[in-house]
PDB file of N, CA and C in Angstrom:
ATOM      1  N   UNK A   1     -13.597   7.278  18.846  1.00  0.00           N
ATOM      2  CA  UNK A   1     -13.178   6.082  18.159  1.00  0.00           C
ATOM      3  C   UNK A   1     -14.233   5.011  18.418  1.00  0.00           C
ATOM      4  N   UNK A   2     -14.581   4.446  17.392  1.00  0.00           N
ATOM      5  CA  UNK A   2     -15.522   3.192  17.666  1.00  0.00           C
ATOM      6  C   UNK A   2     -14.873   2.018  17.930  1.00  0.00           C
ATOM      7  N   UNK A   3     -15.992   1.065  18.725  1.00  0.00           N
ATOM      8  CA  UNK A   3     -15.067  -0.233  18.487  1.00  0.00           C
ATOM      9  C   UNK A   3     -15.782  -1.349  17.841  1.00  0.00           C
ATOM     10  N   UNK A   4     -15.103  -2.126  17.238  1.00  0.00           N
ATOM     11  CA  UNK A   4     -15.490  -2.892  16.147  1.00  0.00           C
ATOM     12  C   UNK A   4     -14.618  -4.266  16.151  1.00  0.00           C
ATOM     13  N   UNK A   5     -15.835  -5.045  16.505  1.00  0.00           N
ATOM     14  CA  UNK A   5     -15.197  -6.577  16.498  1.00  0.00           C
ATOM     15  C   UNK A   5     -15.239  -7.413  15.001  1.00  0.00           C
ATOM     16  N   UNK A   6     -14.118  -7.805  14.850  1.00  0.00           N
ATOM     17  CA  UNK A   6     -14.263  -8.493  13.493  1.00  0.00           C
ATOM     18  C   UNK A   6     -12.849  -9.738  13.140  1.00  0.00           C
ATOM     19  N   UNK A   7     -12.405 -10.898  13.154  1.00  0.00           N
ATOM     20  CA  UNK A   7     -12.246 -12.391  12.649  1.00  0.00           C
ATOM     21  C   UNK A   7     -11.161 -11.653  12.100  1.00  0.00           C
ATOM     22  N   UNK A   8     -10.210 -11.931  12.211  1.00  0.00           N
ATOM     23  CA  UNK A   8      -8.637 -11.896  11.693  1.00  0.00           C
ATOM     24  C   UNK A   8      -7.711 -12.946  12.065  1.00  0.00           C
ATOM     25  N   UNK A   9      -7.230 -13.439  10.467  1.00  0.00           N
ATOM     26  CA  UNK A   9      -6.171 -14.430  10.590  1.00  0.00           C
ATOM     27  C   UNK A   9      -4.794 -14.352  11.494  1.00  0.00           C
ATOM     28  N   UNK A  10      -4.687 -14.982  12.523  1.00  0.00           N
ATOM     29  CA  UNK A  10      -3.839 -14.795  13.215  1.00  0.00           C
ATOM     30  C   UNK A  10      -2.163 -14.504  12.784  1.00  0.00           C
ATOM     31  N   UNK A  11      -1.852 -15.589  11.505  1.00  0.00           N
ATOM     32  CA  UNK A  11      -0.559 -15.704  10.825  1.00  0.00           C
ATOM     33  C   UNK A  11      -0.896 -14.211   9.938  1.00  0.00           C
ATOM     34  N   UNK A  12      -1.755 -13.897   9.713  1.00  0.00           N
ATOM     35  CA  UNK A  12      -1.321 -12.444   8.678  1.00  0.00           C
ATOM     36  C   UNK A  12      -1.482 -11.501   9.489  1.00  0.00           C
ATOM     37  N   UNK A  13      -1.831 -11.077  10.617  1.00  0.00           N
ATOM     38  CA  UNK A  13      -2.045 -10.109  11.742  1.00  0.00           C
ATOM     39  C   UNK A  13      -0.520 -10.406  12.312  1.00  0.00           C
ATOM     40  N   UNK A  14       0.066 -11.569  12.398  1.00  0.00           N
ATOM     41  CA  UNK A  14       1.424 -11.981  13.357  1.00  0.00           C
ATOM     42  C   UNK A  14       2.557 -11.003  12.418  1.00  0.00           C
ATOM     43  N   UNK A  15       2.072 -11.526  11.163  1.00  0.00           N
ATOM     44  CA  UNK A  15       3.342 -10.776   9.847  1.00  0.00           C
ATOM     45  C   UNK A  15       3.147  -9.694   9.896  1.00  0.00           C
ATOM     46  N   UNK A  16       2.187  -8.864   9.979  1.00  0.00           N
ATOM     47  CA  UNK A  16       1.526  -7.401   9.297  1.00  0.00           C
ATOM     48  C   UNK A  16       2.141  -6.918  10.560  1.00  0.00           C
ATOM     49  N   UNK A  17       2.193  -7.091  11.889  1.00  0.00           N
ATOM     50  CA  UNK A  17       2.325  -6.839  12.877  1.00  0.00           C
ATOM     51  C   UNK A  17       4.242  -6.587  13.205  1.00  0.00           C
ATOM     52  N   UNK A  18       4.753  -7.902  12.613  1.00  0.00           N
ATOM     53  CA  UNK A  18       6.068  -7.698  12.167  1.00  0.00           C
ATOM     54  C   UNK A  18       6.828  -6.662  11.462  1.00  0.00           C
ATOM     55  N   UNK A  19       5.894  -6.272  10.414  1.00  0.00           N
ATOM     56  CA  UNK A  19       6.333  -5.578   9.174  1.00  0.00           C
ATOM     57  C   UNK A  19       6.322  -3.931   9.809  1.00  0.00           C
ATOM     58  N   UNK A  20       4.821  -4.104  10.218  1.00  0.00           N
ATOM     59  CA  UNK A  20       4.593  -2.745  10.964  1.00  0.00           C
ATOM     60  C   UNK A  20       5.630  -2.158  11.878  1.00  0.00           C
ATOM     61  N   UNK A  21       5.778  -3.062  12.747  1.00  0.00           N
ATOM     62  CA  UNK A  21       6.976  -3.169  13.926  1.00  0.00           C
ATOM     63  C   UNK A  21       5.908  -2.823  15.432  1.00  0.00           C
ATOM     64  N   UNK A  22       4.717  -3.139  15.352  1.00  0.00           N
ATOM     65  CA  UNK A  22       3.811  -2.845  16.133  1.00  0.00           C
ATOM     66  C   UNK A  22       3.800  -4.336  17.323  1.00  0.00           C
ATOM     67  N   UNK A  23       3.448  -4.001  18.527  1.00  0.00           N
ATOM     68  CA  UNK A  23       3.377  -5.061  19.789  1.00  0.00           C
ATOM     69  C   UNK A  23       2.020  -5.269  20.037  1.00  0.00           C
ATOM     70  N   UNK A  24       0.791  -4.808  19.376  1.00  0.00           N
ATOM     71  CA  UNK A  24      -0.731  -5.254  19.903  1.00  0.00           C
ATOM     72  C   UNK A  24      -1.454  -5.424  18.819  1.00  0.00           C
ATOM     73  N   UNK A  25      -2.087  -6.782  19.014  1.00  0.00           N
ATOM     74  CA  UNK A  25      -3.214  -6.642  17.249  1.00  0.00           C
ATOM     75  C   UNK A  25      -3.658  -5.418  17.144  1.00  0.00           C
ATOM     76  N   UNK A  26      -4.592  -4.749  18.108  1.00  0.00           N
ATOM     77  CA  UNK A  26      -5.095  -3.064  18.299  1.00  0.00           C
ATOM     78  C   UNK A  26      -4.062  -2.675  17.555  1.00  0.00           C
ATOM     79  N   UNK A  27      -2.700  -2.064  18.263  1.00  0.00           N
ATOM     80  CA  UNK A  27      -1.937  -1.406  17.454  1.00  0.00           C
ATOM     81  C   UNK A  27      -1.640  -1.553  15.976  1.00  0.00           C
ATOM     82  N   UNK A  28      -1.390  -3.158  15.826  1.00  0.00           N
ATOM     83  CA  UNK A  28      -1.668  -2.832  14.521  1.00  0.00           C
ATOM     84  C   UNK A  28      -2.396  -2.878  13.131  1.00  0.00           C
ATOM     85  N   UNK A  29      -3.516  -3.256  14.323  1.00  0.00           N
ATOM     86  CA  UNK A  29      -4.476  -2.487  12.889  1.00  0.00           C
ATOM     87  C   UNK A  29      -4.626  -1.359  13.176  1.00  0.00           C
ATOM     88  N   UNK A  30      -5.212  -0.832  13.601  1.00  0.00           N
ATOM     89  CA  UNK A  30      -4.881   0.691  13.644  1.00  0.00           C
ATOM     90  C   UNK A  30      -3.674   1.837  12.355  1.00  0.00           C
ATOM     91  N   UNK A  31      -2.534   0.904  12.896  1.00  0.00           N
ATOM     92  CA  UNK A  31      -1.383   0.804  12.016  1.00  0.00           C
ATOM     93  C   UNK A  31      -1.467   0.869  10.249  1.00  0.00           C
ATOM     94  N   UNK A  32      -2.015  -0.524  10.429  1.00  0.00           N
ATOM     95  CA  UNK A  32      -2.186  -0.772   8.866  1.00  0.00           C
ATOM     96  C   UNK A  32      -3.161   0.090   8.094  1.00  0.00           C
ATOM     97  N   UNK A  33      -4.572   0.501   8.732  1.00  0.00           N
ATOM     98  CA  UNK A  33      -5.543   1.654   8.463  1.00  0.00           C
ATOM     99  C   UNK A  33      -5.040   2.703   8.050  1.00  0.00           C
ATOM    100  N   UNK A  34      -4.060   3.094   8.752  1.00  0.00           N
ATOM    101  CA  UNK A  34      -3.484   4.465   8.351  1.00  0.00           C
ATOM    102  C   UNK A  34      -2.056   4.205   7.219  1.00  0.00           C
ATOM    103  N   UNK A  35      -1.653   3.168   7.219  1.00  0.00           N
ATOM    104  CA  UNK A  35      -0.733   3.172   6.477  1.00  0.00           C
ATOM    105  C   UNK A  35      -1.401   2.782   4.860  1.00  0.00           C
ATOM    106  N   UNK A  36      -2.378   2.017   4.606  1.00  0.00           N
ATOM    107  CA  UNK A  36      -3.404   2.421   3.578  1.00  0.00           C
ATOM    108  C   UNK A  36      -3.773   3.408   3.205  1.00  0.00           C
ATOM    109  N   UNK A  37      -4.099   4.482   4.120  1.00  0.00           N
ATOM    110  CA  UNK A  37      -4.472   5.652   3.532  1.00  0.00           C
ATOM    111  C   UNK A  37      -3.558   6.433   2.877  1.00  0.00           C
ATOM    112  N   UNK A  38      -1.869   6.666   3.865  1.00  0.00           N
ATOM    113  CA  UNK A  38      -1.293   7.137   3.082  1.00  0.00           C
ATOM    114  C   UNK A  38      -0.777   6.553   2.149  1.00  0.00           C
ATOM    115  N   UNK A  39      -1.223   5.358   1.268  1.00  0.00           N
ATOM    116  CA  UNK A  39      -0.291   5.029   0.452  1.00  0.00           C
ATOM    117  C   UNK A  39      -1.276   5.820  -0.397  1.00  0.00           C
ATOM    118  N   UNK A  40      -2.460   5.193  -0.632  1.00  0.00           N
ATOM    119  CA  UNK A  40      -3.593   5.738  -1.563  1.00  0.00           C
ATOM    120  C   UNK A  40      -3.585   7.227  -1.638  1.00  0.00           C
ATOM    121  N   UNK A  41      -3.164   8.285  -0.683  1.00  0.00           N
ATOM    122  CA  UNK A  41      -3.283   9.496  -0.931  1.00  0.00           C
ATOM    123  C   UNK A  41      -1.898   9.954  -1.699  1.00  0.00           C
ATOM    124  N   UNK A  42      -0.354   8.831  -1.302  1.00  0.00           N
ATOM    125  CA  UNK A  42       0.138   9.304  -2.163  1.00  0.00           C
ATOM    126  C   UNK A  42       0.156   9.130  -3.733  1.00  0.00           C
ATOM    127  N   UNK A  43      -0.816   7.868  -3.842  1.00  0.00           N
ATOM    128  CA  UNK A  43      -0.833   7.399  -5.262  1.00  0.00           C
ATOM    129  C   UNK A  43      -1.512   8.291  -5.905  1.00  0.00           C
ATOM    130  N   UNK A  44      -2.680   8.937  -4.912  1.00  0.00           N
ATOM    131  CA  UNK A  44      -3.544  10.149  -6.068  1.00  0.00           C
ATOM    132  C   UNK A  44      -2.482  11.323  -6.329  1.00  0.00           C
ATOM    133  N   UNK A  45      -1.576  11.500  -5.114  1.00  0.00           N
ATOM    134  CA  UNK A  45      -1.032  12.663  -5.978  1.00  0.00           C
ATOM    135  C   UNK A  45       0.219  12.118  -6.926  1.00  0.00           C
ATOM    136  N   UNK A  46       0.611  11.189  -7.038  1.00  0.00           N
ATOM    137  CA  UNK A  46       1.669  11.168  -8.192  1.00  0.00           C
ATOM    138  C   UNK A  46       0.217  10.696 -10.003  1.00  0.00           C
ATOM    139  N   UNK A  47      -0.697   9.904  -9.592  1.00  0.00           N
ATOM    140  CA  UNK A  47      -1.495  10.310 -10.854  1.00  0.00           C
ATOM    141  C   UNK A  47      -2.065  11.269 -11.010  1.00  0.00           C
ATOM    142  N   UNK A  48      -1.721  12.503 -10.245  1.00  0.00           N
ATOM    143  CA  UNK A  48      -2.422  13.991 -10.361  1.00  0.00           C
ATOM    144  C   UNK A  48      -0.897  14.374 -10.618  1.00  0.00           C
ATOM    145  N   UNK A  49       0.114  13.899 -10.844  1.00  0.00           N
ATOM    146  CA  UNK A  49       1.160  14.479 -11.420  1.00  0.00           C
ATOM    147  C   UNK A  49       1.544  14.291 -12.778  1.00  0.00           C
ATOM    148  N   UNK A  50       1.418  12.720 -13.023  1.00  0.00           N
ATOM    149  CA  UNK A  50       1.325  12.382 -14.055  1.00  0.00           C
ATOM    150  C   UNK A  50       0.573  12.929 -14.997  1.00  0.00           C
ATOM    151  N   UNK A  51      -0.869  12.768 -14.624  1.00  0.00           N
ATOM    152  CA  UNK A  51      -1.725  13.550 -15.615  1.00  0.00           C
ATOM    153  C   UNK A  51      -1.786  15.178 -16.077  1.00  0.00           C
ATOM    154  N   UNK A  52      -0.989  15.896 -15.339  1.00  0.00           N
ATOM    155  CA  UNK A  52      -0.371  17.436 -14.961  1.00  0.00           C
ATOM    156  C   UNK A  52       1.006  17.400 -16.504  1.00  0.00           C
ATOM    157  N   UNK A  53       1.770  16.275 -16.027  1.00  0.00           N
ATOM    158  CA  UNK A  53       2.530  16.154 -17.194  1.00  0.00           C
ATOM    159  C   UNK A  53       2.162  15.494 -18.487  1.00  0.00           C
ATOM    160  N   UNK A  54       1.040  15.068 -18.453  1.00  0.00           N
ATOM    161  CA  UNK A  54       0.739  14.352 -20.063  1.00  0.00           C
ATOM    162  C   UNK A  54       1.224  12.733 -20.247  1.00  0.00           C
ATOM    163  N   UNK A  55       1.598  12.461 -19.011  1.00  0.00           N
ATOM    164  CA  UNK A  55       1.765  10.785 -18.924  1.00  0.00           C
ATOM    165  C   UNK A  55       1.064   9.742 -18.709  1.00  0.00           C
ATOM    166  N   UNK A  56       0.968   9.048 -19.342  1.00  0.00           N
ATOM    167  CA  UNK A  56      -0.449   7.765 -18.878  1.00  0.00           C
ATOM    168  C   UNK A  56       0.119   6.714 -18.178  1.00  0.00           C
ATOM    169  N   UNK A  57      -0.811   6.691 -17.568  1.00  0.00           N
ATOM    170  CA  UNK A  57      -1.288   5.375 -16.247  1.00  0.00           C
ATOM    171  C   UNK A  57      -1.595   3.882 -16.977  1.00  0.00           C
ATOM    172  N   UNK A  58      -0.508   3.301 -17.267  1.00  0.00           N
ATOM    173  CA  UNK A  58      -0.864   1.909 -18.305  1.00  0.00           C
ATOM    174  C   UNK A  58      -0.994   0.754 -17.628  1.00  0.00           C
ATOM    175  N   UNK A  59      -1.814  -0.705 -17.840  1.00  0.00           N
ATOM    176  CA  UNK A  59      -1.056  -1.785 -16.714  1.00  0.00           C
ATOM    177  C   UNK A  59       0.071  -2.285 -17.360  1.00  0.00           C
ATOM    178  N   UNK A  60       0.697  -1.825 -18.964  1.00  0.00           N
ATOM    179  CA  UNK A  60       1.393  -2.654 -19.169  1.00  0.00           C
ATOM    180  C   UNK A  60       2.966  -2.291 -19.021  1.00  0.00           C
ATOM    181  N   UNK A  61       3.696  -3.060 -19.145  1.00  0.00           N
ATOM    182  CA  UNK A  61       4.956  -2.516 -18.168  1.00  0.00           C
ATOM    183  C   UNK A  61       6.064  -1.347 -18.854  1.00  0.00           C
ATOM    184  N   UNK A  62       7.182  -1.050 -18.384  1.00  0.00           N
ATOM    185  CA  UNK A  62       7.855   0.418 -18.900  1.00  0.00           C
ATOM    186  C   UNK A  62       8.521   0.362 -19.787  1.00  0.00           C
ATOM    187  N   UNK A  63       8.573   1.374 -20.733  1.00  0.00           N
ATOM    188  CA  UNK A  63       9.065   0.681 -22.555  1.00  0.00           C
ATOM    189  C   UNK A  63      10.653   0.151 -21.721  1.00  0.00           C
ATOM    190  N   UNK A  64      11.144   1.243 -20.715  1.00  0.00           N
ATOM    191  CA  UNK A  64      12.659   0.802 -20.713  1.00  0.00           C
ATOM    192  C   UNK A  64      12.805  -0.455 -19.990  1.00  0.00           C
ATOM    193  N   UNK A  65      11.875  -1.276 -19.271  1.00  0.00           N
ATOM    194  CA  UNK A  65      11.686  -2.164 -18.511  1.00  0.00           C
ATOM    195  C   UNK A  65      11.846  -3.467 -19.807  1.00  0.00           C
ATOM    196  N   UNK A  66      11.854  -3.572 -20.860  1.00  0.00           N
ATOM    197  CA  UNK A  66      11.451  -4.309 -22.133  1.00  0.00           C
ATOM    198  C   UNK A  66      12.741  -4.948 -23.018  1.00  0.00           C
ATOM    199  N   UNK A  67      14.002  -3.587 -22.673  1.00  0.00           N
ATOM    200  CA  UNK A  67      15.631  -4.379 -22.562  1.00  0.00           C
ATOM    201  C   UNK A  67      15.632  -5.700 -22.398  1.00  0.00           C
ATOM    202  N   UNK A  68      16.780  -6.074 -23.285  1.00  0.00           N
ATOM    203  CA  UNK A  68      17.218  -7.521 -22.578  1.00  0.00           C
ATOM    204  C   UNK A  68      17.763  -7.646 -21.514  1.00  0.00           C
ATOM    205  N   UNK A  69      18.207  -6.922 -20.717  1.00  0.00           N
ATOM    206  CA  UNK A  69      19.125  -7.144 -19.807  1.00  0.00           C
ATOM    207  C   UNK A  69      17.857  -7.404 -18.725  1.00  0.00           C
ATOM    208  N   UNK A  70      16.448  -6.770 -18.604  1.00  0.00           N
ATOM    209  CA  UNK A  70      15.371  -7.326 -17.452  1.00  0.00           C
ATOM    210  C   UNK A  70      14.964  -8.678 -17.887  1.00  0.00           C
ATOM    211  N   UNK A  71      15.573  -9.248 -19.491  1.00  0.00           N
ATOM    212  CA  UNK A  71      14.772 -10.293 -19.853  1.00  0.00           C
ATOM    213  C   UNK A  71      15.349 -11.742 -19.366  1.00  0.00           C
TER     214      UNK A  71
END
């Protein structure tokens, strides 16, 4: 493991740290590193699912999302 000094906002390290449920800045970055990765690895596999089924990846929002009742 390397170590690597680097300037972090104390109030978003205090929250991230909260959220995490982690007790050491170390811990949680560390924390957050890995919890990035798995988000991103699960996002490739649901757009490797999507695209498996013939569904597109749009930014714009879900036809059923477009109801009045979200409006």
């Amino acid at each position: 493991m390397s170590e690597v000094t680097v300037e972090v906002d104390d109030a978003v390290l205090a929250v991230a740290g909260a959220l995490l449920g982690t007790s050491t800045p170390e811990e949680t970055v560390r924390t957050a590193l890995r919890e990035i990765l798995v988000q991103r690895q699960r996002m490739a596999v649901l757009e490797r699912m999507m695209v498996r089924s013939n569904e597109r990846v749009t930014d714009t929002a879900d036809r059923w999302r477009k109801t009045p009742a979200w409006r």
